[in-house]
Protein backbone atom coordinates (compact mmCIF):
# COMPACT_ATOMS: atom_id res chain seq x y z
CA UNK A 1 108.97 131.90 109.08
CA UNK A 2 107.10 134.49 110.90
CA UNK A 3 103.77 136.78 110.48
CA UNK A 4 104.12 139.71 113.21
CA UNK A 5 106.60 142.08 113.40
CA UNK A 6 107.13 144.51 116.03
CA UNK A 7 108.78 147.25 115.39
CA UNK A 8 111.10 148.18 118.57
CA UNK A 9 111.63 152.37 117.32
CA UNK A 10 109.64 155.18 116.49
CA UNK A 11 109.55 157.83 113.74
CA UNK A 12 110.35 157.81 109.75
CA UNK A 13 112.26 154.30 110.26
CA UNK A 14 109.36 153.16 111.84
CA UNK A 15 107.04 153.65 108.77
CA UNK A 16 109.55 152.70 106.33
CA UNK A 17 110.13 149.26 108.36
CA UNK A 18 106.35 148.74 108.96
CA UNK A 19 105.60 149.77 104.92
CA UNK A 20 107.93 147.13 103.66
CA UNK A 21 106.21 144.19 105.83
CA UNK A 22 102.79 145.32 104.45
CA UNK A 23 104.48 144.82 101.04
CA UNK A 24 104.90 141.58 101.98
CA UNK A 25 101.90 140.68 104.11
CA UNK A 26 103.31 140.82 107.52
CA UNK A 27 101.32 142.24 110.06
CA UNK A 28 102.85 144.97 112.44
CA UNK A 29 103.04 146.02 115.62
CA UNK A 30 104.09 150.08 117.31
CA UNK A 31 105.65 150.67 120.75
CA UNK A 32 105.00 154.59 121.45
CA UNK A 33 105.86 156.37 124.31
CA UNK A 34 103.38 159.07 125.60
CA UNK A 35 104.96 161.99 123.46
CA UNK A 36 104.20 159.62 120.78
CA UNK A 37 100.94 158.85 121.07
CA UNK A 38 99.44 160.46 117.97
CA UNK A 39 102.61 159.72 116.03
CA UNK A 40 102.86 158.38 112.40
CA UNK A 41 103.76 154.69 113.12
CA UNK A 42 101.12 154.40 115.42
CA UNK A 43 98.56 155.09 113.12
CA UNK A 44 99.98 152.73 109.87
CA UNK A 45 100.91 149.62 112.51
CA UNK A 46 98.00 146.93 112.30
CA UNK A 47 98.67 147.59 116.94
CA UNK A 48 100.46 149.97 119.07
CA UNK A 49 100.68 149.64 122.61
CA UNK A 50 102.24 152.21 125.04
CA UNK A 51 105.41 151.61 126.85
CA UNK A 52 106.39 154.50 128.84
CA UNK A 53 106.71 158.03 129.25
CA UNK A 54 108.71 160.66 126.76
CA UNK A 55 112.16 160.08 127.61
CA UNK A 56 113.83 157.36 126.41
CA UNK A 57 115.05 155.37 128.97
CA UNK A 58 112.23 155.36 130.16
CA UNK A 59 109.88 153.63 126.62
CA UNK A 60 112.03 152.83 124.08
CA UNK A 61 115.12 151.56 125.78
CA UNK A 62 113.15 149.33 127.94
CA UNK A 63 114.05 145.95 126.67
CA UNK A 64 111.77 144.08 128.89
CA UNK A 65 108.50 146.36 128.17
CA UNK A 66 109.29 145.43 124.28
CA UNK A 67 109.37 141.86 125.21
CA UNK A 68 106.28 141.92 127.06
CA UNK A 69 104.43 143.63 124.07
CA UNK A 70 105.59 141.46 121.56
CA UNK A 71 104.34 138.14 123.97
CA UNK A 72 101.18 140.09 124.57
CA UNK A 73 100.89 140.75 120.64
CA UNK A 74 101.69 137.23 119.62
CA UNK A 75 104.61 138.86 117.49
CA UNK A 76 107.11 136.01 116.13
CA UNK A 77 109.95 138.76 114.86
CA UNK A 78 111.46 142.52 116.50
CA UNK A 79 112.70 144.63 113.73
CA UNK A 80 114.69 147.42 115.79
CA UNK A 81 115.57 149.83 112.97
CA UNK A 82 118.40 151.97 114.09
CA UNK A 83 119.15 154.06 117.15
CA UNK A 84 117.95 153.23 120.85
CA UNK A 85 118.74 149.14 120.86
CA UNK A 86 119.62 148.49 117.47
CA UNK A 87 123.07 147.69 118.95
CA UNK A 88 122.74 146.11 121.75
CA UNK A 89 123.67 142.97 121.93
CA UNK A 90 121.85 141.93 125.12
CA UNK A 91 118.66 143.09 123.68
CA UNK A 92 119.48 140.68 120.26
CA UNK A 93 119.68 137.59 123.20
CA UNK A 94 116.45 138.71 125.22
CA UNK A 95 114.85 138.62 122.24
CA UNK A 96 116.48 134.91 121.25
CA UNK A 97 115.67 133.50 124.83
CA UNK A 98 112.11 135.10 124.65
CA UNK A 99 112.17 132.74 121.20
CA UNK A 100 111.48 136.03 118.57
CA UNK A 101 112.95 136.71 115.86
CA UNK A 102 115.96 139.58 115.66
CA UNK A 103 116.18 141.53 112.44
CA UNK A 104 119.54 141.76 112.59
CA UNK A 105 122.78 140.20 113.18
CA UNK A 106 123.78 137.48 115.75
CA UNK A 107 124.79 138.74 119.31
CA UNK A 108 128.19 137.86 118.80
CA UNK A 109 128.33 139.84 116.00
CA UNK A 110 126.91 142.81 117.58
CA UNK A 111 129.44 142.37 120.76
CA UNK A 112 132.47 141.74 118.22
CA UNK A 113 131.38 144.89 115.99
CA UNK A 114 128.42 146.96 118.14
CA UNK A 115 131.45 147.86 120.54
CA UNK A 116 133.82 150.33 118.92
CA UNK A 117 136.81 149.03 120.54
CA UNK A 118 136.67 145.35 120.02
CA UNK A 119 135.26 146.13 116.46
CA UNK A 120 138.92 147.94 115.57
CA UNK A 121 140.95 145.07 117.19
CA UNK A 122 138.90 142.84 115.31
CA UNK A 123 139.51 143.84 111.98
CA UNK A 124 143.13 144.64 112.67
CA UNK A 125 144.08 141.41 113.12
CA UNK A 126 142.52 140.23 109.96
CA UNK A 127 144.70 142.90 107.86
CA UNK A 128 141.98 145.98 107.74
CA UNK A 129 143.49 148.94 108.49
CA UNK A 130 142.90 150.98 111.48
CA UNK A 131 142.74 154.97 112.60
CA UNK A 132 145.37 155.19 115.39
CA UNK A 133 143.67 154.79 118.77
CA UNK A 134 143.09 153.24 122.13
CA UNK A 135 143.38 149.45 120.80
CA UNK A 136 143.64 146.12 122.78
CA UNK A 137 142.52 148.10 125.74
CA UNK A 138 138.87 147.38 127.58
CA UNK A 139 136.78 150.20 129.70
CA UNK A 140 139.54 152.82 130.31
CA UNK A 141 138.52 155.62 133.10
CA UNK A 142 138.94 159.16 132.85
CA UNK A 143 142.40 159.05 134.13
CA UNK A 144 143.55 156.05 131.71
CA UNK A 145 141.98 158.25 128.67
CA UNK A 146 144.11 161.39 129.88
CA UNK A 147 147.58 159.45 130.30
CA UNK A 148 147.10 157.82 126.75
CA UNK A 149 145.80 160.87 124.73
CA UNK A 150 149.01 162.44 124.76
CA UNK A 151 150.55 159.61 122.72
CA UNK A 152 147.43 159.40 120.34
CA UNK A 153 148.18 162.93 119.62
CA UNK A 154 146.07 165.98 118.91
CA UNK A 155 143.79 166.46 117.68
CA UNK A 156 141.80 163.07 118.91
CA UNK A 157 137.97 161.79 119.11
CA UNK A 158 136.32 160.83 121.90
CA UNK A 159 134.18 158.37 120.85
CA UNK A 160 131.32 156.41 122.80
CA UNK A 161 131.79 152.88 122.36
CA UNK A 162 128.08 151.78 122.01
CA UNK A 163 125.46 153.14 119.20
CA UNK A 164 126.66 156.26 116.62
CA UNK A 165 124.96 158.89 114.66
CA UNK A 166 127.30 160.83 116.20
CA UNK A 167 126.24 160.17 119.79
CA UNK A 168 128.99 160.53 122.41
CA UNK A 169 131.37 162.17 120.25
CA UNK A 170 133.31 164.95 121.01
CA UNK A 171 136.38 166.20 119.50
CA UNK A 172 139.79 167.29 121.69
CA UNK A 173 142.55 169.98 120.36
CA UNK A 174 144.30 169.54 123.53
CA UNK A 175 144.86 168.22 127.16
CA UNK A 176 142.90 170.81 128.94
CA UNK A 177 139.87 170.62 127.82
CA UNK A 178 139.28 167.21 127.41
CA UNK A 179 138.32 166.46 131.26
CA UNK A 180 134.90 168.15 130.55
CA UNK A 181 134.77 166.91 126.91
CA UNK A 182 134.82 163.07 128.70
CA UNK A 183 132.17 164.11 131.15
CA UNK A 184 130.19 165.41 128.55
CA UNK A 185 130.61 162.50 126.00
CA UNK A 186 130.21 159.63 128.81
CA UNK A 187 126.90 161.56 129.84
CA UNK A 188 125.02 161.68 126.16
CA UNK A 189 126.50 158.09 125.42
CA UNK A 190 125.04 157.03 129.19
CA UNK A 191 121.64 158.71 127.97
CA UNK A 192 121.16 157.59 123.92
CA UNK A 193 122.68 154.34 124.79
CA UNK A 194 122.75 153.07 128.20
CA UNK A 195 126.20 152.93 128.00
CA UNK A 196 128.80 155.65 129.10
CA UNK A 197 132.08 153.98 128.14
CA UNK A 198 134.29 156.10 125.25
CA UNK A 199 137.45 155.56 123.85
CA UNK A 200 139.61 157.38 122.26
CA UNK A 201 140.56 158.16 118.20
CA UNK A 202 143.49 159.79 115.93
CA UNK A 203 141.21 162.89 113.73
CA UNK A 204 142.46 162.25 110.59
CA UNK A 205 142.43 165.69 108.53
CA UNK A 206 141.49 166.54 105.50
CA UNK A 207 139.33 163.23 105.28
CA UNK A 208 136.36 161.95 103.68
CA UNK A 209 133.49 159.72 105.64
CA UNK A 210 133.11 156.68 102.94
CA UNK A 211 130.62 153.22 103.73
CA UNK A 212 130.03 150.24 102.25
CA UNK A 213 126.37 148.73 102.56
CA UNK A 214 127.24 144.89 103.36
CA UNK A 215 124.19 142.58 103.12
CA UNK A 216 125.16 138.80 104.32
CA UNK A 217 122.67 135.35 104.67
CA UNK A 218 123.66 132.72 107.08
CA UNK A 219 124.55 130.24 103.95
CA UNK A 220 128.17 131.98 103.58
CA UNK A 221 127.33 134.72 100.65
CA UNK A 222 128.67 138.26 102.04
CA UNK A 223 128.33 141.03 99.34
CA UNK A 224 128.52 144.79 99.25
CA UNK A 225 126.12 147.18 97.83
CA UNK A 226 128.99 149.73 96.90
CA UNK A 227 129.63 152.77 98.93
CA UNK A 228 127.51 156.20 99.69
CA UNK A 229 129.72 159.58 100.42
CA UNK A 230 128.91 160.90 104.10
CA UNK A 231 131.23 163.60 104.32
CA UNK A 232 128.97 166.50 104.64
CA UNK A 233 128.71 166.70 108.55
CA UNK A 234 128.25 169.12 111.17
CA UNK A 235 129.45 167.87 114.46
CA UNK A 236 130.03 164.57 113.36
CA UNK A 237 126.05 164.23 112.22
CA UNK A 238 125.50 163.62 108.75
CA UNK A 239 123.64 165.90 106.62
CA UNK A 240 123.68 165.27 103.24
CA UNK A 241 124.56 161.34 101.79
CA UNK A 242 125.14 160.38 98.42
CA UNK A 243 126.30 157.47 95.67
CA UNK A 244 127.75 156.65 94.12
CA UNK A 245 130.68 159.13 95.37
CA UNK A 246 132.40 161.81 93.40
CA UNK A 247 135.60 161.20 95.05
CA UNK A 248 135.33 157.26 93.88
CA UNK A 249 137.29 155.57 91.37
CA UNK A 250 136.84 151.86 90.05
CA UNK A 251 140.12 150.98 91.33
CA UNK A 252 139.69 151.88 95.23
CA UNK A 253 135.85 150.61 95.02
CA UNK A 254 136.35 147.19 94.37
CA UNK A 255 139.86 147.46 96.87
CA UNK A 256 137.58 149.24 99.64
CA UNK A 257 134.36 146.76 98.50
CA UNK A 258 136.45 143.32 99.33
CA UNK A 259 137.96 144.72 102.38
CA UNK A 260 134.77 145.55 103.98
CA UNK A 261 133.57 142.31 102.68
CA UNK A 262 136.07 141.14 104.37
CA UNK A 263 135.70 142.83 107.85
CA UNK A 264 131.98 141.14 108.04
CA UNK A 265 133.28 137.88 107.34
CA UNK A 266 135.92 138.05 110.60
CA UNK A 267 132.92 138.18 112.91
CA UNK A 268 130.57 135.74 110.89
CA UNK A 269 128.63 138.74 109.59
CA UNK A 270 124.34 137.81 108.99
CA UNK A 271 122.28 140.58 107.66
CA UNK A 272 122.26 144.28 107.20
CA UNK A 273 125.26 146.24 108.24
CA UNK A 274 127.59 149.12 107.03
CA UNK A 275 131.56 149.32 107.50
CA UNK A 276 132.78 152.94 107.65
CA UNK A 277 135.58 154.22 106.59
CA UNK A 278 138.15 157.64 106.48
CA UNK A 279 139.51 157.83 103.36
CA UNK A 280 142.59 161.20 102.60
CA UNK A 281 143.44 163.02 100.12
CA UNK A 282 146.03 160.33 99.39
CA UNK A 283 143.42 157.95 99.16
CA UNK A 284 144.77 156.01 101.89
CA UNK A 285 141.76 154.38 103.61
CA UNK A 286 141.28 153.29 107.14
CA UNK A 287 138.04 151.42 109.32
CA UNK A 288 136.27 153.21 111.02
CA UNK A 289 133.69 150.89 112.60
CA UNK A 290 131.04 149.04 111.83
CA UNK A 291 127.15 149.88 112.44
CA UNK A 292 125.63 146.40 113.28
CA UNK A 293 122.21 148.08 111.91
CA UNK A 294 120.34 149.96 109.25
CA UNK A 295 121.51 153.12 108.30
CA UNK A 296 119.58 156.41 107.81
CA UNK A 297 121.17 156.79 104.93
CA UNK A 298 119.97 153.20 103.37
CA UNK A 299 117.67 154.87 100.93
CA UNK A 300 120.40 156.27 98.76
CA UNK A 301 121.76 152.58 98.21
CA UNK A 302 118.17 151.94 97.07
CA UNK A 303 117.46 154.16 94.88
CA UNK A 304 120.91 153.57 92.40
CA UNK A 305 121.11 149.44 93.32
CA UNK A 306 117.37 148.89 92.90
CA UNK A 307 117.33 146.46 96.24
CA UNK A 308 115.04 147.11 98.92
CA UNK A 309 117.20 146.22 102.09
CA UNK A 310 114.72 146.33 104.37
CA UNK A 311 112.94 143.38 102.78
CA UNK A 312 116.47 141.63 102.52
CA UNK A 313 116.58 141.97 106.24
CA UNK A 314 113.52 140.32 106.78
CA UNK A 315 114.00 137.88 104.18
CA UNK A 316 117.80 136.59 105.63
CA UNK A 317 116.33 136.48 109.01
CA UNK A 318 113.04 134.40 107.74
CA UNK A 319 116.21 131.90 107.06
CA UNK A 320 116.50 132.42 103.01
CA UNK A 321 119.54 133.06 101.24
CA UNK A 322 119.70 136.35 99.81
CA UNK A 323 118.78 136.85 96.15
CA UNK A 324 121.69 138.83 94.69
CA UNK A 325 125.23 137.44 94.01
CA UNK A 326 127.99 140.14 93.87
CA UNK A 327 128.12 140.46 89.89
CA UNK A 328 124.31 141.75 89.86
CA UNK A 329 125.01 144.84 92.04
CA UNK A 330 125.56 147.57 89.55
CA UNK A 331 125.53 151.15 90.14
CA UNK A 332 122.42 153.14 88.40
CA UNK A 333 122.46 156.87 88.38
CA UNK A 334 123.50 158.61 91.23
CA UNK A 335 121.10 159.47 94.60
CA UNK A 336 121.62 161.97 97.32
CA UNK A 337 119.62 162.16 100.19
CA UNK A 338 119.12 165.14 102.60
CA UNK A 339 118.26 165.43 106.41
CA UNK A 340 115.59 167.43 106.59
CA UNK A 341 115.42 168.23 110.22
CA UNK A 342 113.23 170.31 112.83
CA UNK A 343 116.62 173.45 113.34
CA UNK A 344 117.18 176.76 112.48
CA UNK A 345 120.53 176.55 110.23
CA UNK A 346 120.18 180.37 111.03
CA UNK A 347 120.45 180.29 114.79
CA UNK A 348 123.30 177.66 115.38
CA UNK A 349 120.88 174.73 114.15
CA UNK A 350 119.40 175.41 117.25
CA UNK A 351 116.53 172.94 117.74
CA UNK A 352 112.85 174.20 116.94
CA UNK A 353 109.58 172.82 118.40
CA UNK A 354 106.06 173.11 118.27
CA UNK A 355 103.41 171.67 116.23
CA UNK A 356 103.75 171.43 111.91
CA UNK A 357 100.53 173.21 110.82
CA UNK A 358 101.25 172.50 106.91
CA UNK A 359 103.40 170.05 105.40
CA UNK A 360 103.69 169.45 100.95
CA UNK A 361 105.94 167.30 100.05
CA UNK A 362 107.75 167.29 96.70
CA UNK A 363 106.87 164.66 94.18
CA UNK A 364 107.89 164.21 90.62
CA UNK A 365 110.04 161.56 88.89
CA UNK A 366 113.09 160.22 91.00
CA UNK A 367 112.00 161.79 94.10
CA UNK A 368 111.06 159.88 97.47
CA UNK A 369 110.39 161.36 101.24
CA UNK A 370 110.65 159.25 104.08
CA UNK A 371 108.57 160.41 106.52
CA UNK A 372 107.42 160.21 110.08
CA UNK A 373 105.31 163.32 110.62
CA UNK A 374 101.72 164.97 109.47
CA UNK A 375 100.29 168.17 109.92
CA UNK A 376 99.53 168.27 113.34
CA UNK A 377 102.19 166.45 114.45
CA UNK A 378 103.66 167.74 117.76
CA UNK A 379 107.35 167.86 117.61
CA UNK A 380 108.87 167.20 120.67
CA UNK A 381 112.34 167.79 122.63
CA UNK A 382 112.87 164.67 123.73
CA UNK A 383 114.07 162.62 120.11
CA UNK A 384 116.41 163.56 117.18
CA UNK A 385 115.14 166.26 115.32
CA UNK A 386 114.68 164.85 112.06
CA UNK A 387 111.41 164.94 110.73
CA UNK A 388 111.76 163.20 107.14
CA UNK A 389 114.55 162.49 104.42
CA UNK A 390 114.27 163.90 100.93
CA UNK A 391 115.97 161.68 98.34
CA UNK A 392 116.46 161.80 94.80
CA UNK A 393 117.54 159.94 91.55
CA UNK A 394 118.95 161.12 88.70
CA UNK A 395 121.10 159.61 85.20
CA UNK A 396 123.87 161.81 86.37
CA UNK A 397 125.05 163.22 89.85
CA UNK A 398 124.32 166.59 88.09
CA UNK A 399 120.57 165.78 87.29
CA UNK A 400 120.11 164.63 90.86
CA UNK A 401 122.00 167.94 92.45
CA UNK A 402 119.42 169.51 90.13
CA UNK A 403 116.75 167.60 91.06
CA UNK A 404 117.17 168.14 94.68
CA UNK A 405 117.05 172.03 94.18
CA UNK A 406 113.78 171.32 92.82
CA UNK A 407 112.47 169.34 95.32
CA UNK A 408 113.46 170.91 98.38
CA UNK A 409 112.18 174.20 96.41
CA UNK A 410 108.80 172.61 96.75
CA UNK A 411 109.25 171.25 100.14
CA UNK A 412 106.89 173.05 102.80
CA UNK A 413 106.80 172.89 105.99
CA UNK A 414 104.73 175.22 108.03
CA UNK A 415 105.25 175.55 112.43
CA UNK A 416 109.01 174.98 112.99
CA UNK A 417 112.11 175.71 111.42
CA UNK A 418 113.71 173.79 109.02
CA UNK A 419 117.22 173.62 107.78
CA UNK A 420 116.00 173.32 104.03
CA UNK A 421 117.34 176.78 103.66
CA UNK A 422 120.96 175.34 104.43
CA UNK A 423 120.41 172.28 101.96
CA UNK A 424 119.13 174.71 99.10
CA UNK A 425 122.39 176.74 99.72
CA UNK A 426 123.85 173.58 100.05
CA UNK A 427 123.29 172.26 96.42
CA UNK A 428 124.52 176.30 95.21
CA UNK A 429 128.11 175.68 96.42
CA UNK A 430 130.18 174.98 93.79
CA UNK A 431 132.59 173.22 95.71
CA UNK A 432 129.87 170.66 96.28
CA UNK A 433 128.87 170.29 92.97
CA UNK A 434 132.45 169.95 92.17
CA UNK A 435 132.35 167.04 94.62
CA UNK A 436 135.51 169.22 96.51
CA UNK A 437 134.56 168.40 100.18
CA UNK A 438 135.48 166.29 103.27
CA UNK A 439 134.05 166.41 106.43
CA UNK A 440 135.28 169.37 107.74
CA UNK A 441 133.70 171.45 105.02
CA UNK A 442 130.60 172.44 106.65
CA UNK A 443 132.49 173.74 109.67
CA UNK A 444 135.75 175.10 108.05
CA UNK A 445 134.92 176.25 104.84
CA UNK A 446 130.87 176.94 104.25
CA UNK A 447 128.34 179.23 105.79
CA UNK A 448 125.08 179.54 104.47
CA UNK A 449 124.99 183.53 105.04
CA UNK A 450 128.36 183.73 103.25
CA UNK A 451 126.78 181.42 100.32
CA UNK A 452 124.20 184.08 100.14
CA UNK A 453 124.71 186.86 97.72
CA UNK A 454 121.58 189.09 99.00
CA UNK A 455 119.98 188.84 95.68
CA UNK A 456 117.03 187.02 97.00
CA UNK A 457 116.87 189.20 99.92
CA UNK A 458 116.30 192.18 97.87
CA UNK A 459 113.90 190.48 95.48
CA UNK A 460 111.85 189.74 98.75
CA UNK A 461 111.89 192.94 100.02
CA UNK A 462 110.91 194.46 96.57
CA UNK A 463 107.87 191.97 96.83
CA UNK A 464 106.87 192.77 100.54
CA UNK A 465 107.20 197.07 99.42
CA UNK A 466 104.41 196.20 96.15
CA UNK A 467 102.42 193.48 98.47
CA UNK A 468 102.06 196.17 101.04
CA UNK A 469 101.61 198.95 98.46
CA UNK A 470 98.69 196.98 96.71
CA UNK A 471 96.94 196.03 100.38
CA UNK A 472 97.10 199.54 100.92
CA UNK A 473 95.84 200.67 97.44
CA UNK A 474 92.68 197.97 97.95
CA UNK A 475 91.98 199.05 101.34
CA UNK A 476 91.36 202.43 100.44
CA UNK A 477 88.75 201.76 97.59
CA UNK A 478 85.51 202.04 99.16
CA UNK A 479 82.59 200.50 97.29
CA UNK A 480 79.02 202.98 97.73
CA UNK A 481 75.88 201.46 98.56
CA UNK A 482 73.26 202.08 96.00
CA UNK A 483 70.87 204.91 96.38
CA UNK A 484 68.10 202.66 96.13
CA UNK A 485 67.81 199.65 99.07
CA UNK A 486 67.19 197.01 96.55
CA UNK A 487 70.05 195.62 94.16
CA UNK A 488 70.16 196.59 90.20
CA UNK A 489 68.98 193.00 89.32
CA UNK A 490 65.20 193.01 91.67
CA UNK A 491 64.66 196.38 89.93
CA UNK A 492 65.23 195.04 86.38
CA UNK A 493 63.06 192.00 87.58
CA UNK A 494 60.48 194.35 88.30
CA UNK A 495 60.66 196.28 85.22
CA UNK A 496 60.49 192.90 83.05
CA UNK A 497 57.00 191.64 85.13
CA UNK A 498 55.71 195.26 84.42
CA UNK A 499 55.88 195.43 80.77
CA UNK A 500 54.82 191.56 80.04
């Protein structure tokens, strides 16, 4: 049992984590780093305490300043979201030898699993299939990863072996470019996760990015909250996330369900985690890994399951059993859930900056927004760009694709570019309402300029030629002054008090 938890991130994952203790009358405690200082979770934690300056390495990959804070806060539990050390194992056993509580799976999990590598050999040898790769192998240098590639084949992922979200990744078409592709992934892998060792990774074409939400209690019951659909990506980030997915039939979810169910339970699985798969066009499925964490995406599980997981979390690692069995999960509607992050989808998704002047977030039935910004919240280079997520509900995956036009219709945000325009373009495309996608899509076969017929264009620059037209037309009316230097209404005063 424990009454303090500090929350080890920052951001929208930060509120949601620090929301669901208040729920349940746990008190809460921020680490910020100086770029954070006026940031969201610092103002809803009961305490905050600083930790370091703006880059990372530097605040929130500091395991022993996160320590000290939660000694110096009395905090009995560290919740650590996802990102920065959610994966790291050695921060799970600080925290056990500094006797608080980890949110989150046992260190052995997290070694077994957390590294990309061991994870695959893991599961292999308990009958889950694997994408081709660099298995049974340890830390491979530069010149290992060259000599092996060629018998991978092209095209191949580098992939960092620590964290995800994309981190570390880089994809190779052939021999000659990858030197500087393994420079460049071992650098941003070094920098998001203190660790710079990659491995290699068959690209399997044509696929889709399936997951299966796995929540496990340390009396033996491992279940899965079914899947979520994660194909639409750009550079191996994830955009858009839904469930239940359109690709799906009852057949391969309870076959996929019982083999991720299965890949937990080879490495004595305890709490929240996800197992990701790559499924073809065959429907041939293979693991992918598994994030030892929560996902971004969680809130899409949610919404069409009904289970908060963040409480679960909390409530396995108070030492209680879980409170579902695997015949209560049902499926309830359908939910997708869009990014919404600080990048102009019109400029590359280049990165934008500055300070959000106005923010009005959609509401209605079946809506949510996850959060971690306010107007006047300074948006900084130095952390992932996302600024909230925007999820919906719906009977049907229909009345949530039409639901989410609605709400991201509403959505405002005023002071840096968004890439709402892409999502509302997005939830146009008929091949994504026809659920015809993989994760290639965004790249290969959708642009949001070509999605764009210029009708809207026009209609705006119709409105801009009469908005002018009128400002001209009312700066050009000139009201006289009276002849008189008193108003209408003192004369007819006047006139009344005279003739009384």
């Amino acid at each position: 049992m424990f009454k303090k938890v500090l929350v080890a991130n920052r951001g929208e994952i930060a509120v949601r984590i620090i929301r669901a203790c208040r729920e349940i009358g746990i008190e809460t405690v921020a680490v910020f780093s100086e770029a954070d200082r006026m940031a969201l979770h610092v103002r809803y934690a009961d305490e905050a305490y600083l930790i370091g300056p703006a880059p990372s390495r530097e605040s929130y990959l500091r395991q022993d300043k996160i320590i000290e804070v939660a000694h110096k806060s009395s905090a009995d539990a560290v919740h650590p979201g996802y990102g920065f050390l959610a994966e790291r194992e050695d921060f799970a056993q600080a925290c056990a030898e500094a006797n608080l509580v980890f949110i989150g799976p046992k260190p052995s999990s997290i070694a077994a699993m957390g590294d990309k590598m061991t994870a695959r050999e893991t599961v292999r040898k308990a009958g889950v299939p694997v994408v081709p790769g660099t298995e049974d192998v340890g830390n491979l240098s530069d010149t290992d990863l060259l000599s092996i590639a060629p018998k991978i084949g092209f095209p191949l992922l580098i992939k960092a072996t620590a964290g995800g979200g994309g981190k570390g990744m880089r994809e190779v078409t052939s021999i000659e470019e990858m030197p500087a592709l393994l420079v460049s992934a071992r650098r941003e892998a070094e920098s998001s996760f203190g660790d710079g060792n990659v491995y290699l990774e068959k690209l399997v074409e044509g696929a889709r990015h399936i997951e299966f939400q796995i929540l496990a209690d340390e009396y033996g019951t491992v279940l899965h909250l079914n899947e979520r659909e994660c194909s639409i990506q750009r550079r191996h980030q994830k955009l858009v996330e839904e469930s239940p997915s359109p690709f799906m039939d009852d057949e391969l979810r309870q076959k996929m369900g019982s083999v991720a169910v299965k890949a937990a339970q080879a490495v004595d699985y305890v709490n929240a985690g996800t197992i990701e798969f790559l499924v073809d066009k065959d429907k041939n499925f293979y693991f992918l890994e598994m994030n030892t964490r929560l996902q971004v995406e969680h809130p899409v599980t949610e919404m069409i399951t009904g289970i908060d997981i963040v409480k679960e979390q909390i409530r396995i690692a108070r030492g209680r059993p879980t409170q579902y069995k695997q015949e209560d999960i049902k499926i309830n509607g359908a939910a997708i859930e869009c990014r919404i992050n600080a990048e102009d989808p019109y400029n590359n998704f280049m990165p934008s900056t500055g300070k959000i002047a106005h923010s009005l977030l959609p509401t209605g039935p079946g809506i949510r927004v996850d959060s971690g910004v306010y107007p006047g919240f300074e948006v900084s280079p130095f952390y992932d760009p996302m600024i909230s997520k925007l999820i919906v509900w719906g009977e049907t995956r229909a009345q949530a694709i039409l639901r989410m036009r609605r709400a991201l219709e509403e959505y405002r945000i005023v002071g840096v570019r968004t890439n709402i325009p892409f999502h509302q373009t997005l939830m146009d495309s008929h091949r994504f309402m026809g659920g015809q996608y993989d994760t290639r899509f965004v790249e290969e076969r959708f642009s949001i300029q070509d999605e764009q017929d210029g009708t809207d264009a026009e209609i705006a620059a119709v409105l801009a030629t009469l908005v002018a037209h009128f400002d001209t037309q009312r700066s050009a009316q000139f009201v006289m002054r009276n002849e008189r230097d008193t108003s209408n209404w003192k004369w007819v005063g006047r006139w009344e008090r005279m003739h009384r």
